[in-house]
ModelCIF file with pLDDT and N, C-alpha, C, O atoms, coordinates in Angstrom:
data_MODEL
#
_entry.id   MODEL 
#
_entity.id                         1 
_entity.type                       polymer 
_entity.pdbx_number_of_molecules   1 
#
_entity_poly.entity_id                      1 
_entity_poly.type                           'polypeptide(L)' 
_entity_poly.nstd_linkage                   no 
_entity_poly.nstd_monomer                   no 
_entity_poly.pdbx_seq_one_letter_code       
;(UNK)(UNK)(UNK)(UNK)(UNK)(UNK)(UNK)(UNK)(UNK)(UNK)(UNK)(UNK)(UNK)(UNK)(UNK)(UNK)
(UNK)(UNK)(UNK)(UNK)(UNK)(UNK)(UNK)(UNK)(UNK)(UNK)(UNK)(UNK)(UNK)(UNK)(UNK)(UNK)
(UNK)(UNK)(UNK)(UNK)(UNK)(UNK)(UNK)(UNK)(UNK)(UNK)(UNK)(UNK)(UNK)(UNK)
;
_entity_poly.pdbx_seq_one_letter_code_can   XXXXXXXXXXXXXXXXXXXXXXXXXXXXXXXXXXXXXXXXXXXXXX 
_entity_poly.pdbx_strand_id                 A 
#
loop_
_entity_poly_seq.entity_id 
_entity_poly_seq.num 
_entity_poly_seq.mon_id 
_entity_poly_seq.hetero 
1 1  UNK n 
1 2  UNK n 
1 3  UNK n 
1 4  UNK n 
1 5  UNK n 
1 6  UNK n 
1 7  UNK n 
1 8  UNK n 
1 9  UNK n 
1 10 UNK n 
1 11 UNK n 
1 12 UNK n 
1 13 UNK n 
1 14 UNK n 
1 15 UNK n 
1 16 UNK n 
1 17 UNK n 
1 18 UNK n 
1 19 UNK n 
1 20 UNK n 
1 21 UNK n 
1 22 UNK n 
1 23 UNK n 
1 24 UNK n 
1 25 UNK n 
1 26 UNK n 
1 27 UNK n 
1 28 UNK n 
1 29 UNK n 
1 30 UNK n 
1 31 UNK n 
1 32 UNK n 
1 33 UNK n 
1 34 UNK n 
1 35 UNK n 
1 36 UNK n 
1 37 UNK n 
1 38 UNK n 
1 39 UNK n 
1 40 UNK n 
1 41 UNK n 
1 42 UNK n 
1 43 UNK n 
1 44 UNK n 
1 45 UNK n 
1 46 UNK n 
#
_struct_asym.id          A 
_struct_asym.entity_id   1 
#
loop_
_ma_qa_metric.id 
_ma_qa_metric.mode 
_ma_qa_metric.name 
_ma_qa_metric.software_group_id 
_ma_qa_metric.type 
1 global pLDDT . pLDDT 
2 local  pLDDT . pLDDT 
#
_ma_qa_metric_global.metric_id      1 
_ma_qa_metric_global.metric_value   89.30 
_ma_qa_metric_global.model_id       1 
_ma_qa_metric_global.ordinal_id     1 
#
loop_
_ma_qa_metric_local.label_asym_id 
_ma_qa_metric_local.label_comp_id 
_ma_qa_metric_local.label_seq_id 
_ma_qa_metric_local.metric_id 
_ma_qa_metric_local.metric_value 
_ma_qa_metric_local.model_id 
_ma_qa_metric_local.ordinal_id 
A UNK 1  2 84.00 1 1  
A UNK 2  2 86.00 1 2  
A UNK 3  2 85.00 1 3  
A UNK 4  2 88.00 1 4  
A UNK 5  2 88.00 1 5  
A UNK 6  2 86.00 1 6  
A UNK 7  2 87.00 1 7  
A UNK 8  2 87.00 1 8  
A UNK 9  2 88.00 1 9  
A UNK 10 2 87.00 1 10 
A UNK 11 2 90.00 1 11 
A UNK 12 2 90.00 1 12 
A UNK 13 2 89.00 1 13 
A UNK 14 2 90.00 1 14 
A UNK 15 2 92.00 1 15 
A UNK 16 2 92.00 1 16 
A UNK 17 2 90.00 1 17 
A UNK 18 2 91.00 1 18 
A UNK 19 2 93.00 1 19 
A UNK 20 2 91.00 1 20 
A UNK 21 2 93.00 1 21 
A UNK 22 2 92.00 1 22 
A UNK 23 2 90.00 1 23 
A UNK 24 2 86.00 1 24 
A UNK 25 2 83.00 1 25 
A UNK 26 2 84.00 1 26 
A UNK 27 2 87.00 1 27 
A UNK 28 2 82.00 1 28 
A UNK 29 2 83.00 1 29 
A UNK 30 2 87.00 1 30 
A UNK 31 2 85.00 1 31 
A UNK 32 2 86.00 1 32 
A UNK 33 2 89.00 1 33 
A UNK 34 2 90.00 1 34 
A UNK 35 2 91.00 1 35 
A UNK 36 2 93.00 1 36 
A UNK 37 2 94.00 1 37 
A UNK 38 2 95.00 1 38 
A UNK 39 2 95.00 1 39 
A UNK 40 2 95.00 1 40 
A UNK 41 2 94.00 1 41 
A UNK 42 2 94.00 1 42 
A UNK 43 2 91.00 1 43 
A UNK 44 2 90.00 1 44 
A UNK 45 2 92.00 1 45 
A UNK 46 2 93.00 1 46 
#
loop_
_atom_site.group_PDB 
_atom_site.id 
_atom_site.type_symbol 
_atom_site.label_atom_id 
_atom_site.label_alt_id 
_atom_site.label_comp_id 
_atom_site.label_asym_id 
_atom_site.label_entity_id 
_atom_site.label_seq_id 
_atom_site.pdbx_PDB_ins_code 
_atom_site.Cartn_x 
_atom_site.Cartn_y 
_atom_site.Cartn_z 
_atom_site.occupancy 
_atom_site.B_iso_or_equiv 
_atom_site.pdbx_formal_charge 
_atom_site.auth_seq_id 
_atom_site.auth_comp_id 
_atom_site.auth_asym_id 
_atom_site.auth_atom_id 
_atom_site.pdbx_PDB_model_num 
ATOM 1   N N  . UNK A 1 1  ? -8.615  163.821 -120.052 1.00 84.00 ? 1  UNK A N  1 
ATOM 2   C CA . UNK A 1 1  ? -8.759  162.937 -121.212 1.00 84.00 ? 1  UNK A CA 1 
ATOM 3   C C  . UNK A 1 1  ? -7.898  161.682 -121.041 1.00 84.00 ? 1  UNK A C  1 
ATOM 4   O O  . UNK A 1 1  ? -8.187  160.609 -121.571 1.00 84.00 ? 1  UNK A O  1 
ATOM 5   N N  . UNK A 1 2  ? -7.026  161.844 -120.414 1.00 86.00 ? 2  UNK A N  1 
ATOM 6   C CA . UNK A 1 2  ? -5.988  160.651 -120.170 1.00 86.00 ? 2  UNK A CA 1 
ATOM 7   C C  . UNK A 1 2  ? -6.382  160.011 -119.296 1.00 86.00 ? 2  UNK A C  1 
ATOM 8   O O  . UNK A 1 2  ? -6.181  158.829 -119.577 1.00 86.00 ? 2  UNK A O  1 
ATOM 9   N N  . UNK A 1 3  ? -6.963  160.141 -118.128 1.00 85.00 ? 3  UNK A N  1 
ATOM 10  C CA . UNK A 1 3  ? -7.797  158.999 -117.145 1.00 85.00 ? 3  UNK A CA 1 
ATOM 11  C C  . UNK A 1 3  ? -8.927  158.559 -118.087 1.00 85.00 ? 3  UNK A C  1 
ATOM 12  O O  . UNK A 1 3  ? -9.406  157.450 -117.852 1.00 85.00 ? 3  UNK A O  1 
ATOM 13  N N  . UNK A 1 4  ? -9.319  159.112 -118.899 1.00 88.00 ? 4  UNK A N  1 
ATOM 14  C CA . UNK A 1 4  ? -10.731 158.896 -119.428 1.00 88.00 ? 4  UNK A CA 1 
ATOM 15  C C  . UNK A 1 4  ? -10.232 157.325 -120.070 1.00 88.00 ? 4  UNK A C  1 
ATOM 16  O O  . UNK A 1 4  ? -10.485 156.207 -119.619 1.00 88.00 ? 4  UNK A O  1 
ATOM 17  N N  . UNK A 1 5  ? -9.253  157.803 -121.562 1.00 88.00 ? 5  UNK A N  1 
ATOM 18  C CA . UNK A 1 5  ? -9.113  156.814 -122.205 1.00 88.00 ? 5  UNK A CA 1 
ATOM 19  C C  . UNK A 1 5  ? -8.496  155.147 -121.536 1.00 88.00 ? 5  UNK A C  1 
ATOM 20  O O  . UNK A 1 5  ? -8.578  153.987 -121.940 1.00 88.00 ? 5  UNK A O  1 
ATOM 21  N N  . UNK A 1 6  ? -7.815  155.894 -120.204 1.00 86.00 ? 6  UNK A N  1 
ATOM 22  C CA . UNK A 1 6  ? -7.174  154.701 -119.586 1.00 86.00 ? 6  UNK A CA 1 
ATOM 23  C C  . UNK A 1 6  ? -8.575  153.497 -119.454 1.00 86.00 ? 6  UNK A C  1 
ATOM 24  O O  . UNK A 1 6  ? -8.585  152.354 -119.910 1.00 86.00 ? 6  UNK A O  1 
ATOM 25  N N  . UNK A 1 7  ? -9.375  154.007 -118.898 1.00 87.00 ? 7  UNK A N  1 
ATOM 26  C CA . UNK A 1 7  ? -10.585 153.481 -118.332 1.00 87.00 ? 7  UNK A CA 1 
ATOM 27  C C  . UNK A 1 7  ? -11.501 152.845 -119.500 1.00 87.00 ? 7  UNK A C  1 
ATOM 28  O O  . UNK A 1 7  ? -11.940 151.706 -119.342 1.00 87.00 ? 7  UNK A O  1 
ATOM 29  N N  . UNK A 1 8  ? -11.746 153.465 -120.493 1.00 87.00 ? 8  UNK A N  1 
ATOM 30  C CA . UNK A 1 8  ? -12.494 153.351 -121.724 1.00 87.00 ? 8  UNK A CA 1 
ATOM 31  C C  . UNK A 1 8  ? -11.977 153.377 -122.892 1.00 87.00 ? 8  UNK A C  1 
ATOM 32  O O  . UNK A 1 8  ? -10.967 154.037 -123.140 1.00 87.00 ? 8  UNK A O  1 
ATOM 33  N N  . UNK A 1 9  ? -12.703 152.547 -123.899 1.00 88.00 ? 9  UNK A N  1 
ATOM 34  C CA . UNK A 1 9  ? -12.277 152.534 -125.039 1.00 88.00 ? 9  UNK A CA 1 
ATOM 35  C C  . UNK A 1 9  ? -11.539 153.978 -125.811 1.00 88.00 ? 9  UNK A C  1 
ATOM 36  O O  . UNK A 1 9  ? -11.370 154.862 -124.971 1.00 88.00 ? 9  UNK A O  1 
ATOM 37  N N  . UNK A 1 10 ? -11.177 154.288 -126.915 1.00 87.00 ? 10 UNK A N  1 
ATOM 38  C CA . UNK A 1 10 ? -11.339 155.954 -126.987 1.00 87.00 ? 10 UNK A CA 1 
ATOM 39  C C  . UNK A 1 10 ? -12.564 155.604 -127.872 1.00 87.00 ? 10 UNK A C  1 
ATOM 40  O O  . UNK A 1 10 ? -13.591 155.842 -127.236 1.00 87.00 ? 10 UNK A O  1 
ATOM 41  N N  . UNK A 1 11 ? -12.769 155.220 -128.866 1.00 90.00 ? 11 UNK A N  1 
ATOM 42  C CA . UNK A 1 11 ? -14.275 155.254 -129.561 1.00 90.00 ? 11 UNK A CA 1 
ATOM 43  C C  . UNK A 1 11 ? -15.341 155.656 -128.524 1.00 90.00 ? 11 UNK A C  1 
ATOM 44  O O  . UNK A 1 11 ? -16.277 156.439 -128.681 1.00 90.00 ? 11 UNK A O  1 
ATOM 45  N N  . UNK A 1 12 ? -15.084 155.127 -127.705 1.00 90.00 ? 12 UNK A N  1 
ATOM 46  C CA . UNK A 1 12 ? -16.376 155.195 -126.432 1.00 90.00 ? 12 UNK A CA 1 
ATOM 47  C C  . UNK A 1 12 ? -16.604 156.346 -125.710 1.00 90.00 ? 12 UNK A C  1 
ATOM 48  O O  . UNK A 1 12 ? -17.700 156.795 -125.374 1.00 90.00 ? 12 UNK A O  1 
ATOM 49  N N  . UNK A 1 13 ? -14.869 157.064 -125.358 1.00 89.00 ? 13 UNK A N  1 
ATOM 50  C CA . UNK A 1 13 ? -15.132 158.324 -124.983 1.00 89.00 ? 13 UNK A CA 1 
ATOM 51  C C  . UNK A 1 13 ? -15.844 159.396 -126.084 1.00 89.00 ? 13 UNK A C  1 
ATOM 52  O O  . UNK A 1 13 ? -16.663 160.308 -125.972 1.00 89.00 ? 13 UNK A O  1 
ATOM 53  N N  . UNK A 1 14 ? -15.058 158.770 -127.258 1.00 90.00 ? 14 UNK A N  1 
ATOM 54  C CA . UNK A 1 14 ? -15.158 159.943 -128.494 1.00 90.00 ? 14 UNK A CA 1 
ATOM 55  C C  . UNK A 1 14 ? -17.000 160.173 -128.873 1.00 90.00 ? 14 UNK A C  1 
ATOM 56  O O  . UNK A 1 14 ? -17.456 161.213 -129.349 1.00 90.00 ? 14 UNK A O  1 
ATOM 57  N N  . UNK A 1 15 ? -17.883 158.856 -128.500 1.00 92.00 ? 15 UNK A N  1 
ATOM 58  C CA . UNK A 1 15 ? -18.686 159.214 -128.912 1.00 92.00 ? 15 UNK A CA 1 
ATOM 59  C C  . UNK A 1 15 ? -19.677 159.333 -127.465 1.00 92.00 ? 15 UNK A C  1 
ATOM 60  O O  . UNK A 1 15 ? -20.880 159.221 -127.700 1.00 92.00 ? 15 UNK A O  1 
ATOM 61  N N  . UNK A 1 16 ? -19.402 159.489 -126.409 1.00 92.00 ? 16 UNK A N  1 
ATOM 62  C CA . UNK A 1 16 ? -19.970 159.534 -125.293 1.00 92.00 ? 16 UNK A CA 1 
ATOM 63  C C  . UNK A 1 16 ? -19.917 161.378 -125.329 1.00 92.00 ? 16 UNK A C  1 
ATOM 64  O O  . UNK A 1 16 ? -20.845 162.181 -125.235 1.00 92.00 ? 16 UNK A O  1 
ATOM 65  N N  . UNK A 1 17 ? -18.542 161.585 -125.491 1.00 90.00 ? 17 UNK A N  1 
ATOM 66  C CA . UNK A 1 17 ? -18.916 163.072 -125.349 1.00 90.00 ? 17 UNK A CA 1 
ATOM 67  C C  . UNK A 1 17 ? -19.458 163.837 -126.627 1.00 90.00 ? 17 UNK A C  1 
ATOM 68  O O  . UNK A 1 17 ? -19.844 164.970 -126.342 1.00 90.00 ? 17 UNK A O  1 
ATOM 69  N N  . UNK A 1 18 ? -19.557 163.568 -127.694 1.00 91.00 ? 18 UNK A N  1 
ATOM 70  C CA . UNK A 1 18 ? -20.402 164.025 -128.785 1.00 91.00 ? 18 UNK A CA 1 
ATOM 71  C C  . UNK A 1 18 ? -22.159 163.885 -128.500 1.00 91.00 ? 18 UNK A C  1 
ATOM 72  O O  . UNK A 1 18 ? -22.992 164.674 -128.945 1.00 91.00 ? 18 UNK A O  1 
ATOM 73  N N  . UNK A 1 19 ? -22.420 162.800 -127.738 1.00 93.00 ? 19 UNK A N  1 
ATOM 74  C CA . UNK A 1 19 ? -23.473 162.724 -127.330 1.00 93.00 ? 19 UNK A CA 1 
ATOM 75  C C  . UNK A 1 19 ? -23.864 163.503 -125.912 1.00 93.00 ? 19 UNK A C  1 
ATOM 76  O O  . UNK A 1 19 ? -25.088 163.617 -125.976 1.00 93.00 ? 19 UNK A O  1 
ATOM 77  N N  . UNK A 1 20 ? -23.441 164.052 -124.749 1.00 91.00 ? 20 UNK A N  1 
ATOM 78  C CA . UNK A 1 20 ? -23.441 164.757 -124.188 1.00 91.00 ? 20 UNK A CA 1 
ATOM 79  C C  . UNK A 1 20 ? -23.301 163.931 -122.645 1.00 91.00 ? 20 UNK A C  1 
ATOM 80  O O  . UNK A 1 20 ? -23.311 164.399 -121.507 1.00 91.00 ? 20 UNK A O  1 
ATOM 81  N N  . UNK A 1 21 ? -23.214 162.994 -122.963 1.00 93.00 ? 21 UNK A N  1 
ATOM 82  C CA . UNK A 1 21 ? -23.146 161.844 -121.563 1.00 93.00 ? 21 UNK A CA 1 
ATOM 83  C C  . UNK A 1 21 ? -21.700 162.460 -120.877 1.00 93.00 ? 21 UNK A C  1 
ATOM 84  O O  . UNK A 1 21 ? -21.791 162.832 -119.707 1.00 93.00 ? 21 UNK A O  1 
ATOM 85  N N  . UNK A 1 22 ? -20.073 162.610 -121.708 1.00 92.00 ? 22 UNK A N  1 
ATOM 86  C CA . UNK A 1 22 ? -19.575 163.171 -121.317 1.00 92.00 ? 22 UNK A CA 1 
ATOM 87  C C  . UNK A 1 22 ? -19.049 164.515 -121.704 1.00 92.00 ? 22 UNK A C  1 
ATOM 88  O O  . UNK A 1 22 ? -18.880 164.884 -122.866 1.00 92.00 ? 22 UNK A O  1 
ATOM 89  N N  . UNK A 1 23 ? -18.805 165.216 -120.620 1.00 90.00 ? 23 UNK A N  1 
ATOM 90  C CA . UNK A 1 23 ? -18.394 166.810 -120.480 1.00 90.00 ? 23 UNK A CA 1 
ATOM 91  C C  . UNK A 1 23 ? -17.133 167.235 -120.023 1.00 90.00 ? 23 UNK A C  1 
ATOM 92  O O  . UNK A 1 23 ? -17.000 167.209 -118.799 1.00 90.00 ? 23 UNK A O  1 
ATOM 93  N N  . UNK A 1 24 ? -16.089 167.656 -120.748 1.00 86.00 ? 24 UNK A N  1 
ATOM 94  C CA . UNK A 1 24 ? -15.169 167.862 -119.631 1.00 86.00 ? 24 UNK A CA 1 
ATOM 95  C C  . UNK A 1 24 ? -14.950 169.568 -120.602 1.00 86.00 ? 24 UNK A C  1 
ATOM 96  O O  . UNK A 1 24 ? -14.847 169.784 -121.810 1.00 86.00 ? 24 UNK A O  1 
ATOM 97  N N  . UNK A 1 25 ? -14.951 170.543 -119.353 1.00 83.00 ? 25 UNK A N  1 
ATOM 98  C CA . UNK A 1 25 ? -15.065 171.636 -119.663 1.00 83.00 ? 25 UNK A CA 1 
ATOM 99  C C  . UNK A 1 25 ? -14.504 172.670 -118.588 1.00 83.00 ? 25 UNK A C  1 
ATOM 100 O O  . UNK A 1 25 ? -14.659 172.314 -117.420 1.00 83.00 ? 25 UNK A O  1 
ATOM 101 N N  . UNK A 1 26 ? -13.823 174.001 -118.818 1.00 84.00 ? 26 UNK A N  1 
ATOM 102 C CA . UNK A 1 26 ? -12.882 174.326 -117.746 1.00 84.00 ? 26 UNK A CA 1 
ATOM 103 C C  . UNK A 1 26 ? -14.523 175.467 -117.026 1.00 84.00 ? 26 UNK A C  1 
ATOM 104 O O  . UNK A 1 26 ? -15.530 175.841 -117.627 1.00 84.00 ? 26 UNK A O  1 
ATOM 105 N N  . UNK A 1 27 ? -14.110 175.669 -115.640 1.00 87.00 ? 27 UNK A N  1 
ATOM 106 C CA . UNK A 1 27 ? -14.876 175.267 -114.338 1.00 87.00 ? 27 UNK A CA 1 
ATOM 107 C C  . UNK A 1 27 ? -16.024 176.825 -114.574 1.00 87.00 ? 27 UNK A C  1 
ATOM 108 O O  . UNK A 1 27 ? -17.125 176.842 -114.023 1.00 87.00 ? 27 UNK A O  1 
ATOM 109 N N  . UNK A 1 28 ? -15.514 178.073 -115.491 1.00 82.00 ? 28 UNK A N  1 
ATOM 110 C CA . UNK A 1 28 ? -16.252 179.233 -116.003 1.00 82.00 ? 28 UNK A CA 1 
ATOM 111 C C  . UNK A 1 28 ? -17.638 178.544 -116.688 1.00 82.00 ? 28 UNK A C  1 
ATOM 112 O O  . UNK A 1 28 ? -18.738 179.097 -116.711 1.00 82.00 ? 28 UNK A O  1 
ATOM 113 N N  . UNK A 1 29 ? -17.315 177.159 -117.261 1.00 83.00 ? 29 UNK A N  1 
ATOM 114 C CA . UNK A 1 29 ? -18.563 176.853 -118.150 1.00 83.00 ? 29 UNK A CA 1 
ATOM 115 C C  . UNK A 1 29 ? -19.627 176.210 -116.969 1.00 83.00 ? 29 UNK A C  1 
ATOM 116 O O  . UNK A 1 29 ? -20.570 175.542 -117.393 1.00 83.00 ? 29 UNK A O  1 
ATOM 117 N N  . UNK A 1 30 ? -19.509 176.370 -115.756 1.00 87.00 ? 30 UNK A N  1 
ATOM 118 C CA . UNK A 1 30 ? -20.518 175.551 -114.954 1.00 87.00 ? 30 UNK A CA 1 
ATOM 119 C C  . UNK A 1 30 ? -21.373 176.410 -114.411 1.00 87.00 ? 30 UNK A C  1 
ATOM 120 O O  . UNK A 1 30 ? -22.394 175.989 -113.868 1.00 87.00 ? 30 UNK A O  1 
ATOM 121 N N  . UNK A 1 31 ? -20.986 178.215 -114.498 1.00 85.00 ? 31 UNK A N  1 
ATOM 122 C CA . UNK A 1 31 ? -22.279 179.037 -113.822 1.00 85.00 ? 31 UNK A CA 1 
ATOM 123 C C  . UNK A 1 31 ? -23.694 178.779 -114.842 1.00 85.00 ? 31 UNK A C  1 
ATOM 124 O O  . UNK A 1 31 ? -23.889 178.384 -115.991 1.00 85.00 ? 31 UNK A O  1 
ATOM 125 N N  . UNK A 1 32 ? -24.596 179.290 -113.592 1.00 86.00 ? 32 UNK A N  1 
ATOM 126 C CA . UNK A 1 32 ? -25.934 178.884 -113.948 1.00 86.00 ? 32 UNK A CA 1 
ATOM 127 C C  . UNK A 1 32 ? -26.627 177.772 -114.026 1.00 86.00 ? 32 UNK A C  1 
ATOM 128 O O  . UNK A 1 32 ? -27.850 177.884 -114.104 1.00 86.00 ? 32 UNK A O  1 
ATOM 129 N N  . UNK A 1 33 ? -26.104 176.616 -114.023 1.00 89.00 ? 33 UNK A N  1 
ATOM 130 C CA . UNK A 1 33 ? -26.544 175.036 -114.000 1.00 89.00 ? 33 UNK A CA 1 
ATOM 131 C C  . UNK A 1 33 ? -26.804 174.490 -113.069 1.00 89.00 ? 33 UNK A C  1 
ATOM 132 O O  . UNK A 1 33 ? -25.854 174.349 -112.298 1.00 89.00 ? 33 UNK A O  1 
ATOM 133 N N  . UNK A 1 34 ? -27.558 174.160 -112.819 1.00 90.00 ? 34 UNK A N  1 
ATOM 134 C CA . UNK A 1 34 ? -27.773 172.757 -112.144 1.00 90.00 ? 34 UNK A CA 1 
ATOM 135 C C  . UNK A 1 34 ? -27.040 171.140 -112.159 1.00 90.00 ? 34 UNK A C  1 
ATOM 136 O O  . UNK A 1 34 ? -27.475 170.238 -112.875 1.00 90.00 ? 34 UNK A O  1 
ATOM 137 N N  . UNK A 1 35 ? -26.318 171.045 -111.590 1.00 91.00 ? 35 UNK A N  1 
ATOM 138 C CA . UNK A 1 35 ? -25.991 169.511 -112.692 1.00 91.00 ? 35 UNK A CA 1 
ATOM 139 C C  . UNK A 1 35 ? -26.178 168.175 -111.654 1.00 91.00 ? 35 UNK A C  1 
ATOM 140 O O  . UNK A 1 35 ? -25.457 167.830 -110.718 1.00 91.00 ? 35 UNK A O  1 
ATOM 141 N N  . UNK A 1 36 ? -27.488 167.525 -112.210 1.00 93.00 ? 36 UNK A N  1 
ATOM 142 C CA . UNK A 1 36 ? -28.310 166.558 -111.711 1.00 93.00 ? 36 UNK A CA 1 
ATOM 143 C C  . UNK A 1 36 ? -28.027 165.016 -111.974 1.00 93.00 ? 36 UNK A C  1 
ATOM 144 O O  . UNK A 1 36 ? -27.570 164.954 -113.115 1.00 93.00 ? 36 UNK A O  1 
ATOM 145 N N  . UNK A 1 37 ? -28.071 164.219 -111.626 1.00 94.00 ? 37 UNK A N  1 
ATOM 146 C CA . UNK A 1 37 ? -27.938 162.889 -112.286 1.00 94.00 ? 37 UNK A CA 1 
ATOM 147 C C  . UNK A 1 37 ? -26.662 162.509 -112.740 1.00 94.00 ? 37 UNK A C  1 
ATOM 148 O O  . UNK A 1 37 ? -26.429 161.608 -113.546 1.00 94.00 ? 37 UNK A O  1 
ATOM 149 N N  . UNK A 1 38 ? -25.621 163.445 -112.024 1.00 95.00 ? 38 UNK A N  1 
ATOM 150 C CA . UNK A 1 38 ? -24.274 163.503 -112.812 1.00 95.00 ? 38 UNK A CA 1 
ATOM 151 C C  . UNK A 1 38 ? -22.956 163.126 -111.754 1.00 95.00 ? 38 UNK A C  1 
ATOM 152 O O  . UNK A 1 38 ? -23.058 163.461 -110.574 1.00 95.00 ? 38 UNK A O  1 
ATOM 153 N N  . UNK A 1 39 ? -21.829 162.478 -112.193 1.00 95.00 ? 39 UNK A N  1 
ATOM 154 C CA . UNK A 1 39 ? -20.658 162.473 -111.559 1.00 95.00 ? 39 UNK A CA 1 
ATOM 155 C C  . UNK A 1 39 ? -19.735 163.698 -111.685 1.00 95.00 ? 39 UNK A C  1 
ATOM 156 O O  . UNK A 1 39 ? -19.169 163.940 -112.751 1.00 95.00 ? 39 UNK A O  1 
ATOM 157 N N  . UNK A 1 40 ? -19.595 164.412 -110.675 1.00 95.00 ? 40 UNK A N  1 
ATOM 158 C CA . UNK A 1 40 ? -18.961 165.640 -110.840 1.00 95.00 ? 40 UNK A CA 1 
ATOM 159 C C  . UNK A 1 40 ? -17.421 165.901 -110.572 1.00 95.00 ? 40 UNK A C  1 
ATOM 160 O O  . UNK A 1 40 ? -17.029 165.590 -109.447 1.00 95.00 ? 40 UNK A O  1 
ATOM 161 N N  . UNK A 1 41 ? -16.651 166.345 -111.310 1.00 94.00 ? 41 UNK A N  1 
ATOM 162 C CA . UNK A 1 41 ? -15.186 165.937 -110.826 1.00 94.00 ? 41 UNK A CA 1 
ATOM 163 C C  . UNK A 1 41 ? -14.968 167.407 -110.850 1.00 94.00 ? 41 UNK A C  1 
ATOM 164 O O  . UNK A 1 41 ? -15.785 167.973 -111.576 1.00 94.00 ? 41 UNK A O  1 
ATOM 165 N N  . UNK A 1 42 ? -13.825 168.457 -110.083 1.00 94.00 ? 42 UNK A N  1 
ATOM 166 C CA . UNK A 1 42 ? -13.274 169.179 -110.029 1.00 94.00 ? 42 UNK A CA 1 
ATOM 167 C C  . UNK A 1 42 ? -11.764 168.655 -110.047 1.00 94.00 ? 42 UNK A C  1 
ATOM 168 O O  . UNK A 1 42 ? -11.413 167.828 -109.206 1.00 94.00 ? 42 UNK A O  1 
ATOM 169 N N  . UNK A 1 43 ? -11.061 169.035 -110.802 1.00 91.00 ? 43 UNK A N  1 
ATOM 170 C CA . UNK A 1 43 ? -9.423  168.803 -110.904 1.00 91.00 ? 43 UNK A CA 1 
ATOM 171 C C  . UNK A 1 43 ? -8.669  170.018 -110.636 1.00 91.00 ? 43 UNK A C  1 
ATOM 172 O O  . UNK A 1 43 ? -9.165  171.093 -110.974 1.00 91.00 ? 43 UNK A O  1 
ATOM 173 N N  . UNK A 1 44 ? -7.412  169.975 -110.011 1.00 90.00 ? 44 UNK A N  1 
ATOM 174 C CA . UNK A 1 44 ? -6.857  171.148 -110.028 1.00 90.00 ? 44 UNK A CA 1 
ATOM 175 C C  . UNK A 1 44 ? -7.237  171.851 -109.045 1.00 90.00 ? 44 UNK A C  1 
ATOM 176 O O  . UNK A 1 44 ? -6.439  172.777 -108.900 1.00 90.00 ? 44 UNK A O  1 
ATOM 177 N N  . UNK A 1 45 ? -8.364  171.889 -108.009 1.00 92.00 ? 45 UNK A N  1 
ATOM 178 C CA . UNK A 1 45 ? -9.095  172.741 -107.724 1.00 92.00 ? 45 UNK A CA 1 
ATOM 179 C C  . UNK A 1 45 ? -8.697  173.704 -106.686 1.00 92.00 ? 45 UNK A C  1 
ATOM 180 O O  . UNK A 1 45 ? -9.538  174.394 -106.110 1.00 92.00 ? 45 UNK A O  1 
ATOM 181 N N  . UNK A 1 46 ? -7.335  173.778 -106.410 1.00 93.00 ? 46 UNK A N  1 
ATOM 182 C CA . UNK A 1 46 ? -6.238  174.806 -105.809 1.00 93.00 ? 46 UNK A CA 1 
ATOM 183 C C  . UNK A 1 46 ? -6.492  176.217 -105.966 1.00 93.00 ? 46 UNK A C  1 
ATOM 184 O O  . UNK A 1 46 ? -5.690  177.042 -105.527 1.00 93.00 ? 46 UNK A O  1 
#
């Protein structure tokens, strides 16, 4: 969330991820998906 807002407004994040454009979600929520058309970040990934 803190790189996010650096980069972007927060209004912009706040309503980017209510709309589903952005996702940030810990890495259990990604089985089963596909994720297409998308910038994919893993953090932490130790």
């Amino acid at each position: 969330y803190d790189a996010l807002f650096d980069c972007m407004p927060p209004e912009q994040v706040e309503r980017r991820i209510a709309s589903g454009e952005i996702e940030i979600a810990p890495i259990a929520f990604m089985r089963g998906r596909t994720l297409a058309d998308s910038f994919i970040i893993l953090d932490e990934a130790q």
